[in-house]
Each structure stands twice: as C-alpha cells, then as structure tokens.
C-alpha atoms as a PDB file:
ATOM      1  CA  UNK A   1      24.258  40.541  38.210  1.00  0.00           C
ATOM      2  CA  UNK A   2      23.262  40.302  34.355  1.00  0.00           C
ATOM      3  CA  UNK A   3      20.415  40.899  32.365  1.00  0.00           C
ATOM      4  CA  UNK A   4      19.958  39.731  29.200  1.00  0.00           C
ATOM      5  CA  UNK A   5      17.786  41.029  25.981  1.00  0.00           C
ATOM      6  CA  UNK A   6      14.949  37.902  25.272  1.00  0.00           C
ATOM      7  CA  UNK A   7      15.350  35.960  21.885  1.00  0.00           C
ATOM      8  CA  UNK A   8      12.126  35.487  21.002  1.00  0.00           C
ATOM      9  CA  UNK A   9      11.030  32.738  18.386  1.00  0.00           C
ATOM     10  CA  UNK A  10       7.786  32.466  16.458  1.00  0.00           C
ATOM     11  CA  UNK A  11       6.795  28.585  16.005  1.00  0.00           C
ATOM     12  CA  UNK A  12       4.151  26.592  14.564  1.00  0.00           C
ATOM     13  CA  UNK A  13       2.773  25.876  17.905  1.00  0.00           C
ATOM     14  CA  UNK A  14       3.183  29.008  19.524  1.00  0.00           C
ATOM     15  CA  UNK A  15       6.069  31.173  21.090  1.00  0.00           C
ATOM     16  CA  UNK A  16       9.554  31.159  22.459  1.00  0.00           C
ATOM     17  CA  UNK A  17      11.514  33.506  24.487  1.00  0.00           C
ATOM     18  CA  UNK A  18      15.118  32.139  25.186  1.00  0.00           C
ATOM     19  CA  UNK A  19      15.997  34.515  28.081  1.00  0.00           C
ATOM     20  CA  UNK A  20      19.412  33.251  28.670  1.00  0.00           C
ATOM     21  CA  UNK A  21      21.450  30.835  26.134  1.00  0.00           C
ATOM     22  CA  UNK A  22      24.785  30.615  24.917  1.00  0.00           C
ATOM     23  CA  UNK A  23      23.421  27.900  21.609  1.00  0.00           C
ATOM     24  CA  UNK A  24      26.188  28.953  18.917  1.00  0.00           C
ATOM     25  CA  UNK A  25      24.101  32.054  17.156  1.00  0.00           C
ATOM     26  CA  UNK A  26      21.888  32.230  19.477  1.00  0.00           C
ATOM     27  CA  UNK A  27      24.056  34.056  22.204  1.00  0.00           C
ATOM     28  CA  UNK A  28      22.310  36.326  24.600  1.00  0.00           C
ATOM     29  CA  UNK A  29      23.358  39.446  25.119  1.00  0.00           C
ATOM     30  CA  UNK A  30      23.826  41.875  28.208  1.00  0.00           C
ATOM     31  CA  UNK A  31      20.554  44.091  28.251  1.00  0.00           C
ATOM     32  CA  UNK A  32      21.640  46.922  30.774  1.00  0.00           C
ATOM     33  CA  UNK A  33      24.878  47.942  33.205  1.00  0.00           C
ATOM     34  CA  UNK A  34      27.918  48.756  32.431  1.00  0.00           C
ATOM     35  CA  UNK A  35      28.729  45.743  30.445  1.00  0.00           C
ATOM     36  CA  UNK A  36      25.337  46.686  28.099  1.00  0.00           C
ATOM     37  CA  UNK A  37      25.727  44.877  24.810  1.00  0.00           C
ATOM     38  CA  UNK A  38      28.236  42.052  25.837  1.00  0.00           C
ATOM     39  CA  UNK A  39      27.422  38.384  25.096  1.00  0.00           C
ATOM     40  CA  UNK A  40      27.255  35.637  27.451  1.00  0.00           C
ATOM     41  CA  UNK A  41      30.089  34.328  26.057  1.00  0.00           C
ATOM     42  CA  UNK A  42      32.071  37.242  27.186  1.00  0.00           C
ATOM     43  CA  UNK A  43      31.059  37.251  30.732  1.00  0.00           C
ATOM     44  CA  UNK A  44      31.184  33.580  31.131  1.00  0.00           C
ATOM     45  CA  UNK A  45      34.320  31.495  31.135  1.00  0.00           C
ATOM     46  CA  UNK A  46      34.035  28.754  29.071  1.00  0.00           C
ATOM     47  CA  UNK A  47      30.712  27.365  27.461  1.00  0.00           C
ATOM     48  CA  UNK A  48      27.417  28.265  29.426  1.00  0.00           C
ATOM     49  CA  UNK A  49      25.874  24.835  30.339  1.00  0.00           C
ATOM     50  CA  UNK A  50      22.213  25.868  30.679  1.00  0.00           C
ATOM     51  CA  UNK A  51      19.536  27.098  28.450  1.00  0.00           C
ATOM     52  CA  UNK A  52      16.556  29.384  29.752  1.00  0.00           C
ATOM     53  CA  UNK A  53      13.242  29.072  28.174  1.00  0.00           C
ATOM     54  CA  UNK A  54      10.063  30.730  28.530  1.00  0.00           C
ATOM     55  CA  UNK A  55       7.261  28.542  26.629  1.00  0.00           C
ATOM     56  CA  UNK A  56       4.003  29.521  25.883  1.00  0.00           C
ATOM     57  CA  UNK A  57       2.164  27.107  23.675  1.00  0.00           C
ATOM     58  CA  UNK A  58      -1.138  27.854  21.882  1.00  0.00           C
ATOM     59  CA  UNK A  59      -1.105  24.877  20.198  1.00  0.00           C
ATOM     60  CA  UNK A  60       0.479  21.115  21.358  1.00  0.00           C
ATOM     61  CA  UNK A  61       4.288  20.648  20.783  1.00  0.00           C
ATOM     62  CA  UNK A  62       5.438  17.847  18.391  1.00  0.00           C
ATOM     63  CA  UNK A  63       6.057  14.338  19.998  1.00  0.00           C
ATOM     64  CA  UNK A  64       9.769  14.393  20.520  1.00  0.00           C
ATOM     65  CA  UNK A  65      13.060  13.115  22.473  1.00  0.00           C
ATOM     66  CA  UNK A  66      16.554  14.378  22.979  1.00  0.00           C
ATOM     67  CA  UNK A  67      19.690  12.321  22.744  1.00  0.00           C
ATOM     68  CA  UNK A  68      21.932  11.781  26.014  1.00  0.00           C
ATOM     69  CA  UNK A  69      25.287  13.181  26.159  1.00  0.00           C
ATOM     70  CA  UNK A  70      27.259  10.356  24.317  1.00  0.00           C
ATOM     71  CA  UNK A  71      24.953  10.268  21.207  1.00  0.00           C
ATOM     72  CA  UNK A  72      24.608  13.635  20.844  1.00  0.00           C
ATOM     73  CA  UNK A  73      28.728  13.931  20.928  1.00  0.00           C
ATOM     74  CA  UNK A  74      28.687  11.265  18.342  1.00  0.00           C
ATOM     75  CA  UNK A  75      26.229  12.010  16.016  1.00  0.00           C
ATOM     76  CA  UNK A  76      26.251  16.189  16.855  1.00  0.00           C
ATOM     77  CA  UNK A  77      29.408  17.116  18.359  1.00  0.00           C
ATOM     78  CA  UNK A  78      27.610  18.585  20.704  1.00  0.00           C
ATOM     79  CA  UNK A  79      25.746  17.818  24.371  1.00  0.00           C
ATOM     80  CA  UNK A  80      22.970  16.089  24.859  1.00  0.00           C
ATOM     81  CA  UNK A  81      19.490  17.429  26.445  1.00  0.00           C
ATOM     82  CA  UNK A  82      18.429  16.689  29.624  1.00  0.00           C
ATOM     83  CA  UNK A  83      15.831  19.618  30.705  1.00  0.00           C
ATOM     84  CA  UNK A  84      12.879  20.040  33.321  1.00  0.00           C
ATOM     85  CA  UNK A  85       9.533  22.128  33.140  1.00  0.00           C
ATOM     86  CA  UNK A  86       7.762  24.541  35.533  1.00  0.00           C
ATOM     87  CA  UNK A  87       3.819  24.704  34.712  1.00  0.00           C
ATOM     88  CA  UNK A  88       3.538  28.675  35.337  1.00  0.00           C
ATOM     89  CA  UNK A  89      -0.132  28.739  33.805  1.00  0.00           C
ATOM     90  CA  UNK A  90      -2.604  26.355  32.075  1.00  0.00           C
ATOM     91  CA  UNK A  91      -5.885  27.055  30.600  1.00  0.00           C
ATOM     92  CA  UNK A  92      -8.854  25.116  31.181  1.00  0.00           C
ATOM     93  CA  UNK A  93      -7.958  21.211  29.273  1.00  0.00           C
ATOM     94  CA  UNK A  94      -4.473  21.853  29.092  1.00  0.00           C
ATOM     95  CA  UNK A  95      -2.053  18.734  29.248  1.00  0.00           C
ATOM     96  CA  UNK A  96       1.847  17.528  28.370  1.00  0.00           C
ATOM     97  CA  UNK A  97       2.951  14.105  27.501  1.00  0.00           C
ATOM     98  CA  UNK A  98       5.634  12.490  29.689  1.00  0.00           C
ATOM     99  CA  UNK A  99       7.466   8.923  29.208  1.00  0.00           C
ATOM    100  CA  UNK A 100       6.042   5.551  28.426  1.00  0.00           C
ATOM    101  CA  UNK A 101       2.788   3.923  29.806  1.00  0.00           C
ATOM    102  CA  UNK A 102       3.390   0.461  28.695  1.00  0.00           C
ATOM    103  CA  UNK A 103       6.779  -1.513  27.331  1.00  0.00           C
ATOM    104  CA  UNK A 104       7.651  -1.153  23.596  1.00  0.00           C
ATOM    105  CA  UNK A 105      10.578  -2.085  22.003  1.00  0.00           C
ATOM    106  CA  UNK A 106      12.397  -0.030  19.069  1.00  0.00           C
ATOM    107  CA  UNK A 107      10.499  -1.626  16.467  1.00  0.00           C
ATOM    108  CA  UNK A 108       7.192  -1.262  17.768  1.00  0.00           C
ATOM    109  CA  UNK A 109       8.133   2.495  18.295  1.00  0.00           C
ATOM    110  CA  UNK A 110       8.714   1.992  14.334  1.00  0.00           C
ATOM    111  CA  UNK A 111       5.125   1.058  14.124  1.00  0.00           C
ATOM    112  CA  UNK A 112       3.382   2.884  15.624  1.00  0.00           C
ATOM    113  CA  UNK A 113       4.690   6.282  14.278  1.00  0.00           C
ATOM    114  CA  UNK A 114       3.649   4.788  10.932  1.00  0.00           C
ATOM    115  CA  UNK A 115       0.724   4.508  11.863  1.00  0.00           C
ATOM    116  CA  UNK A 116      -0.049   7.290  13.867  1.00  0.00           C
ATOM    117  CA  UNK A 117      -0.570   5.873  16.894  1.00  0.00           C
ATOM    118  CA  UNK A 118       2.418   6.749  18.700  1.00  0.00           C
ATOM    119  CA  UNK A 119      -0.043   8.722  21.396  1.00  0.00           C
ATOM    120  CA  UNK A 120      -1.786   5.355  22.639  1.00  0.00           C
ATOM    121  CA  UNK A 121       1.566   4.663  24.551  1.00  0.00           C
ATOM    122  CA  UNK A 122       2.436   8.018  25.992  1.00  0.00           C
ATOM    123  CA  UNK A 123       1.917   8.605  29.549  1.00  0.00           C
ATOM    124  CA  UNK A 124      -0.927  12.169  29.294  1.00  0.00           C
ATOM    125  CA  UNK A 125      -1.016  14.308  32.070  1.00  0.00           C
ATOM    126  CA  UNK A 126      -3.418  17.476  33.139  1.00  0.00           C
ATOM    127  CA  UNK A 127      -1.865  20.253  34.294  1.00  0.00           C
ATOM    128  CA  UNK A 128      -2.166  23.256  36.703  1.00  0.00           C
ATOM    129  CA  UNK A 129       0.400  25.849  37.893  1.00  0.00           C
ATOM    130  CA  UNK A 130       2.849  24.520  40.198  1.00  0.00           C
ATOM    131  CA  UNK A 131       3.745  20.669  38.565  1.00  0.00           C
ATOM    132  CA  UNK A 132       6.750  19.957  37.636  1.00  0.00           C
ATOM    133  CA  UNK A 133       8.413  17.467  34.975  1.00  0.00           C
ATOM    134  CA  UNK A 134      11.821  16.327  34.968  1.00  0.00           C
ATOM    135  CA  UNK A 135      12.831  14.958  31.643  1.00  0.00           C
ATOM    136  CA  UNK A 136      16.081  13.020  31.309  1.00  0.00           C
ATOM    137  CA  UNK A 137      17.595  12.726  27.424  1.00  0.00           C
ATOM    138  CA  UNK A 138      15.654  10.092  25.974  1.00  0.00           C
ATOM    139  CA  UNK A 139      11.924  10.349  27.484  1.00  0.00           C
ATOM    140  CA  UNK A 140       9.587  11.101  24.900  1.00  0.00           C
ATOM    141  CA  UNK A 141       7.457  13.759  25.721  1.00  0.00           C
ATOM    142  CA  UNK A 142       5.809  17.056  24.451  1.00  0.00           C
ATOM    143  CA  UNK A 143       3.815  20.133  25.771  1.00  0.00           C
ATOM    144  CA  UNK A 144       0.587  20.542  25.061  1.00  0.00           C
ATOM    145  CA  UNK A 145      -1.549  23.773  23.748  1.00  0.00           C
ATOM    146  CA  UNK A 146      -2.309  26.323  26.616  1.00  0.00           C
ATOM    147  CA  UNK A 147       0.776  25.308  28.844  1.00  0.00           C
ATOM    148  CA  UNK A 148       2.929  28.308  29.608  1.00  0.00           C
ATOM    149  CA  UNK A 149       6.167  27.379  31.373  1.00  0.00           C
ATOM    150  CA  UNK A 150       9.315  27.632  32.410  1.00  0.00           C
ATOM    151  CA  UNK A 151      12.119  25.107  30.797  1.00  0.00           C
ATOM    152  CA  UNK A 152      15.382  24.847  32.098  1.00  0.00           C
ATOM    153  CA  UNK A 153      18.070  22.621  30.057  1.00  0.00           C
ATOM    154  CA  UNK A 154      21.531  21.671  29.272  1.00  0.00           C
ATOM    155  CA  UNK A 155      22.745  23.747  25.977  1.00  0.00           C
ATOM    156  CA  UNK A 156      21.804  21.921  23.204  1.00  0.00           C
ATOM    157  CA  UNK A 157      19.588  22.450  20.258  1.00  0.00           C
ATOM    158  CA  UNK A 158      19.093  18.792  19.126  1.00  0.00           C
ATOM    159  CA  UNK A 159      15.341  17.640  18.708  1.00  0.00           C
ATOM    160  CA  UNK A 160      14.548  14.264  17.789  1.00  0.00           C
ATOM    161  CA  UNK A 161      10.721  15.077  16.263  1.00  0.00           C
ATOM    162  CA  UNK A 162       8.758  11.885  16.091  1.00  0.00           C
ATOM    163  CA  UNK A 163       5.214  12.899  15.291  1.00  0.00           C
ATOM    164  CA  UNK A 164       4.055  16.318  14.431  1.00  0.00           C
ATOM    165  CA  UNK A 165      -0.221  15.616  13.976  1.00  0.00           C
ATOM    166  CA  UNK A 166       0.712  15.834   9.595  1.00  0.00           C
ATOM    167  CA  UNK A 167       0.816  19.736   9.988  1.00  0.00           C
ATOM    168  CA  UNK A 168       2.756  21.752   8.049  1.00  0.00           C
ATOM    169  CA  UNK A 169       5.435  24.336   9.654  1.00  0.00           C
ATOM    170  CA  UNK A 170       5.284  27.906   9.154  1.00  0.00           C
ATOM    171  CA  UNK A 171       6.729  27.917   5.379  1.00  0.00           C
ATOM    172  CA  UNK A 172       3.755  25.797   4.686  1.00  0.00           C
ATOM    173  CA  UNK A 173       5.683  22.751   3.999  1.00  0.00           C
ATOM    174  CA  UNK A 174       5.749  19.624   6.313  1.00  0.00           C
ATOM    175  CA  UNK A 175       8.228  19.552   9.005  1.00  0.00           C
ATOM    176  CA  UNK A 176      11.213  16.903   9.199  1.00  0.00           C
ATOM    177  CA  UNK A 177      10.621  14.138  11.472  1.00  0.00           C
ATOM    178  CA  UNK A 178      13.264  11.961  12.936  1.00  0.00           C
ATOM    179  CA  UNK A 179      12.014   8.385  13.551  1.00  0.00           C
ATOM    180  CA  UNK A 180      14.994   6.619  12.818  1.00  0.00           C
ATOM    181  CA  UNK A 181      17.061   8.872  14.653  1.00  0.00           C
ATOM    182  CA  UNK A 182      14.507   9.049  17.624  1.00  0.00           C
ATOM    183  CA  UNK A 183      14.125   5.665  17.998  1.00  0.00           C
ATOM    184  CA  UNK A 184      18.123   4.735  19.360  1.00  0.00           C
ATOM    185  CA  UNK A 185      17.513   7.582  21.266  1.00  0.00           C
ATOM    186  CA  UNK A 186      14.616   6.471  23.416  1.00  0.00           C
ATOM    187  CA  UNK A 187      14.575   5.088  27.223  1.00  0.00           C
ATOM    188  CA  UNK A 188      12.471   2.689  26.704  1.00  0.00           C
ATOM    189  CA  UNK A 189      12.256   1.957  30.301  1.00  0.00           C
ATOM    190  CA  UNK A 190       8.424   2.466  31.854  1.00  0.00           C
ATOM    191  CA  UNK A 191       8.081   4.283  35.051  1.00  0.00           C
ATOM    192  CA  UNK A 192       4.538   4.144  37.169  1.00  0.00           C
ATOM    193  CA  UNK A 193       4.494   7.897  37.286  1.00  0.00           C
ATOM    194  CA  UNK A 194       6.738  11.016  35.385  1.00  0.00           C
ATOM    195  CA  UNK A 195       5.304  14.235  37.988  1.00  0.00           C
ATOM    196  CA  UNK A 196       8.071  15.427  40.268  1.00  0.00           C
ATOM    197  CA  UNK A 197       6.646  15.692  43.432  1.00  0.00           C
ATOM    198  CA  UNK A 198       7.366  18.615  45.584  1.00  0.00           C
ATOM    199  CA  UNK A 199       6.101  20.573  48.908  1.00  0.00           C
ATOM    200  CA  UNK A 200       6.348  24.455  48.516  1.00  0.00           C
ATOM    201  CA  UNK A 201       6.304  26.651  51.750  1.00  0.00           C
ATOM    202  CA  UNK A 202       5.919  30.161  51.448  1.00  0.00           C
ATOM    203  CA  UNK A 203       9.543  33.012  51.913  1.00  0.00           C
ATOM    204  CA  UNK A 204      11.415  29.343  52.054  1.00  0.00           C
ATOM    205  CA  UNK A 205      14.221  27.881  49.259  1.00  0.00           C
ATOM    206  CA  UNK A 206      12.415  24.190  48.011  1.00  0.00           C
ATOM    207  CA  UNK A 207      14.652  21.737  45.999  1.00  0.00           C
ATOM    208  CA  UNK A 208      12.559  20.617  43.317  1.00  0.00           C
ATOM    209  CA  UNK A 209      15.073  19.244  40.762  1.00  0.00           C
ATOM    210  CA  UNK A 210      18.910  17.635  41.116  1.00  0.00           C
ATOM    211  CA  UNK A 211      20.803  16.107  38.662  1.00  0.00           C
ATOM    212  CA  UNK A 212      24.154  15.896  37.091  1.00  0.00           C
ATOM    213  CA  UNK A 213      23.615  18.940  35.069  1.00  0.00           C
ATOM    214  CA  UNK A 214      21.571  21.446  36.981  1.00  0.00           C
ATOM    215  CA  UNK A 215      19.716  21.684  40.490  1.00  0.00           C
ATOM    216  CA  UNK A 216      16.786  23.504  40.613  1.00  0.00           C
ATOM    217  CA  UNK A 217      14.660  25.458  43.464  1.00  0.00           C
ATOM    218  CA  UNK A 218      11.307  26.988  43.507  1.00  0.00           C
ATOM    219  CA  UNK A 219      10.983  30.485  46.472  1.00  0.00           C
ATOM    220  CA  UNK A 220       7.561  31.700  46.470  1.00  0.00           C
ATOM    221  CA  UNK A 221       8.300  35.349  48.564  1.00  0.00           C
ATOM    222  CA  UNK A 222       6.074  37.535  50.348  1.00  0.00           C
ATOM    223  CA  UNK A 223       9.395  39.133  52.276  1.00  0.00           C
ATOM    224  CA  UNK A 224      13.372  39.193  51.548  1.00  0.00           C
ATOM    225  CA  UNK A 225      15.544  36.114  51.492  1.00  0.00           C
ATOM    226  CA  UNK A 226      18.960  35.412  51.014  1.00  0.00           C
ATOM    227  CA  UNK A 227      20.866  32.796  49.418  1.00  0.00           C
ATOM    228  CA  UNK A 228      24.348  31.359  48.677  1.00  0.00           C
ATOM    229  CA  UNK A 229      25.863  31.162  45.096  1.00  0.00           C
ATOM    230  CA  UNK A 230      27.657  27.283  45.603  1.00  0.00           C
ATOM    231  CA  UNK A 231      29.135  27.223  42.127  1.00  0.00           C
ATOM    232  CA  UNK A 232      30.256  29.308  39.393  1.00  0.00           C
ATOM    233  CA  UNK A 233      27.020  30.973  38.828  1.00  0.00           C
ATOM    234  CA  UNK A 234      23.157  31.163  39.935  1.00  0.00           C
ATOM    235  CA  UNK A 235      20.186  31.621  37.533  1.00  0.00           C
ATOM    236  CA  UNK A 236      17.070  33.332  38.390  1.00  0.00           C
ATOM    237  CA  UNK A 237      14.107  33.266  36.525  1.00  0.00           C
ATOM    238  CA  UNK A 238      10.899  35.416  37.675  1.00  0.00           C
ATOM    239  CA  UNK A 239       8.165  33.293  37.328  1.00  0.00           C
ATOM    240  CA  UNK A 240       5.627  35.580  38.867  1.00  0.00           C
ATOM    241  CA  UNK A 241       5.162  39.179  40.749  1.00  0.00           C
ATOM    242  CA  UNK A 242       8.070  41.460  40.594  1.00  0.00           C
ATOM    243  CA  UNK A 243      10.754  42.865  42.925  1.00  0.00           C
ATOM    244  CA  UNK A 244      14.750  42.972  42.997  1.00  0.00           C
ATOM    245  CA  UNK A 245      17.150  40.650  42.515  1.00  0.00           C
ATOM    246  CA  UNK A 246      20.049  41.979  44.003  1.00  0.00           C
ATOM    247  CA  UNK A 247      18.899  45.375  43.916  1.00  0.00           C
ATOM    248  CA  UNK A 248      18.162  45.180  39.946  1.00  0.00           C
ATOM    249  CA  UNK A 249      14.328  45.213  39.272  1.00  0.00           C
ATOM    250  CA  UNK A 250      12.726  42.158  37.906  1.00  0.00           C
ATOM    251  CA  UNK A 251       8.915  40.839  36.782  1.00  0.00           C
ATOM    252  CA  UNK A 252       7.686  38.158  35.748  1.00  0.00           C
ATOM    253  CA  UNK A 253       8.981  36.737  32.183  1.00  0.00           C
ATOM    254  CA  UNK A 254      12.489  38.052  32.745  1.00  0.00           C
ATOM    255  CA  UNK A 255      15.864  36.421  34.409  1.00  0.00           C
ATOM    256  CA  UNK A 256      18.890  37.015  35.472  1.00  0.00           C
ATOM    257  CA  UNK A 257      22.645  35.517  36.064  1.00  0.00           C
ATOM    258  CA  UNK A 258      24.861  36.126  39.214  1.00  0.00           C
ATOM    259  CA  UNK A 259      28.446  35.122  38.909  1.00  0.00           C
ATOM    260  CA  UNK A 260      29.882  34.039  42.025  1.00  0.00           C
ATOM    261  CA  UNK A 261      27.587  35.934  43.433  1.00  0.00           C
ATOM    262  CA  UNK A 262      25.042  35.717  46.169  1.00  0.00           C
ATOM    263  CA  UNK A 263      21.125  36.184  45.581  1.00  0.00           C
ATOM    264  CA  UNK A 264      18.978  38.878  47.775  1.00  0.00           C
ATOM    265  CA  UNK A 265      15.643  38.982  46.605  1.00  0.00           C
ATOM    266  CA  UNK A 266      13.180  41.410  47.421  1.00  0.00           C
ATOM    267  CA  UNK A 267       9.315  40.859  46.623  1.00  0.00           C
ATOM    268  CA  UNK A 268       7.410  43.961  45.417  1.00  0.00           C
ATOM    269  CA  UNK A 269       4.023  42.365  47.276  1.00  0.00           C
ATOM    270  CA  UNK A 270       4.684  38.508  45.983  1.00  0.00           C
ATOM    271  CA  UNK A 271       7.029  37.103  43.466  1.00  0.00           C
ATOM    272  CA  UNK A 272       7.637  33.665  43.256  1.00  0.00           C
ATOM    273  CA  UNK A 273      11.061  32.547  41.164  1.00  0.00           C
ATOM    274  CA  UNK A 274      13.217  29.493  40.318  1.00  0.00           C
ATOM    275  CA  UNK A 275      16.719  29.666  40.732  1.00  0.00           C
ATOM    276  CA  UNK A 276      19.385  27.203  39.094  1.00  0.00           C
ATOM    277  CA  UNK A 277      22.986  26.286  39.233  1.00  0.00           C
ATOM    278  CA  UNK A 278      25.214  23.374  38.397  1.00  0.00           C
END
C-alpha cells in the first residue's frame, strides 16, 4: 500500500489538494515506506488513469465543461474528463450546478455567455453531506462556495471555462475563458434530474458510481471489513474518522493506493471512505 505527499493548489475560489495524480508535472510522490520518495509513475505500470481531488471551495467555481475522450485526443493529445463528486461538507446555502434545465442549442449557448446569463439554464442544486454527482465529459457544471468534496476523475487537466462572474484570477488579471472551445464540447442533451441516487448502510461496500473509466463505492465503518482488489489497483480515499488501511494509519483528507492488493480497513471509532478502481 502507498501513500502519497498532497499537492496542494491555491485558487481564486479556494483550495486544492491533489492527493494522488500522475498529470505530467504534477506526479505524486511516495510519502512513507520503503519506496519513500518514488513517483507514481514508478510504481505504476503505464499511465495512472485516475486523478484524486480534495476540494474545498470558499468561493463558487467557474462555469465549466470537459471534453470527451476523442476531442480531447484531437485538440490535446491527451484524455478527456469524465469525473464524479462526493459532498463531504456544506455550509449553510451551499449549492453546485449540474447539466441543463431546458434545451439550447450551440448558438444560444453563444448568447447567453455574452450576455451573462448562462446561469438561467443551469440545473442549481442544494447540497448536504452524502450527495453525489456524476459528471460525464461535456455536462456543464461547477461547485459552488462552501462545498468541500471529494472528486474523483480520469487524468486530464483540460478545463473548458465558460463564465467566471468577470473576476479577476489571483495575478489580478482576468482569467481565460473558453466559449468557443466549450461550446463543441457540450451535451446538450437535458436530463429531468443530475443527483446520483444512492442507499448507504452502515460496515457495508455501496456502489455509488460505474462507468467506463472508474467504479466507485462509498463504506461508512463502525467495525473491520474486507474487500477484493478486481483490477490492477484500488484507491482509497478517507473521507471521514480515521483508522488503518491495511495496517497503515489513515484520517480524514488523506488516501491511499493498493496494487493488486486487497483492502482491510479498520475504523478507529467511525471512518467512512470511498474506494475506486477501473
């Protein structure tokens, strides 16, 4: 089992802490064990097809979208971005943006970014700890101020921004925005609702997320459990409590990678975590 050293980033909005990415330059690296100071790309045959995100947003997120995998080879030479969030706390108000609410078409995206009104057709959601939101490349969405949560995506780096409010970014200068390139990215397709519904039982493994690129479940423990590593590799992130994950300590914030390897995790009192694998 690996730990890694957080990358944290300082944004406009808020903070960052990648806890486990292989994004050329951003690399994580081996925090403790024997293999202390290694990089993911070391340990891991090949190129690491998840990226591991803590957010924690004071302010809201720019309005943005991701491109699939075949526009993002074309235009990026890279893969697209298909992620999923975990709401692990929200303040009083807080709220996220999730697909469309009503049908556009690409040039009345075009419109309405010029002139500002891209919000009135965004699907807004409140949110508590607990929800879930599976994003797909091309849904338009962003997090709002006082969400803190978990984000689990393909590797990939590519934002489309669409609207950032006409704030500046941290050098004081406005930030890019991408409309043209946004809008061939966009699913324009409207669905009646963009929450992933899930049950959770207590000490028991709950799918909450499959698709091609990851699978996702959500163990809220009050005792041990055990599970089987199906593919190369199993990520765990520690959403709250502490305990062991395979007899390494871990709290909440932190995450770890087994490698053909399978999980036993041990709540000190509670933990809940979110494990994913491909």
């Amino acid at each position: 089992m690996y730990k890694f050293s957080p990358i944290l980033k300082t944004m406009v909005w808020g903070t960052e802490s990648w806890v486990l990415s292989a994004v050329p330059g951003n690399e994580s690296v081996v925090s403790e064990g024997p293999e202390k100071g290694k990089k993911i790309t070391d340990i891991f045959p090949g190129q690491f097809p998840l990226l591991i995100k803590f957010i924690d947003a004071h302010k809201d997120l720019s309005i943005q979208v991701h491109p699939n995998d075949e526009l993002a080879a074309k235009r990026h030479n890279c893969k697209g971005k298909t992620e999923m969030w975990y709401v692990i706390g929200a303040s009083e108000g807080a709220h996220l943006l999730s697909g469309l609410k009503e049908s556009i078409n690409p040039e009345k995206y075009v419109e309405l970014v010029e002139n500002d009104r891209i919000t009135d057709v965004l699907s807004d959601y409140p949110v508590k700890p607990g929800d879930v939101f599976f994003l797909p490349a091309g849904r338009i969405h962003a997090i709002g101020g006082g969400c803190y949560i978990a984000e689990i995506q393909q590797t990939s780096d590519v934002t489309y921004r669409i609207y950032d409010y006409g704030r500046p970014g941290l050098d004081g200068k406005p930030r890019q925005l991408h409309t043209q390139e946004a809008k061939d990215a966009i699913d324009y397709t409207v669905l009646p609702d963009y929450r992933t519904s899930y049950v959770a039982r207590k000490n028991e493994d709950i799918e909450i997320v499959r698709c091609p690129y990851f699978t996702t479940t959500f163990m809220e423990l009050t005792r041990p459990l055990e599970k089987k590593t199906e593919g190369e590799f199993m990520v765990v992130m520690c959403l709250e409590g502490e305990g062991t994950v395979n007899g390494t300590f871990i709290k909440a914030g932190e995450a770890a990678l087994l490698l053909k390897e399978d999980l036993c995790a041990v709540p000190t009192g509670s933990m809940k975590l979110l494990t994913s694998g491909v």
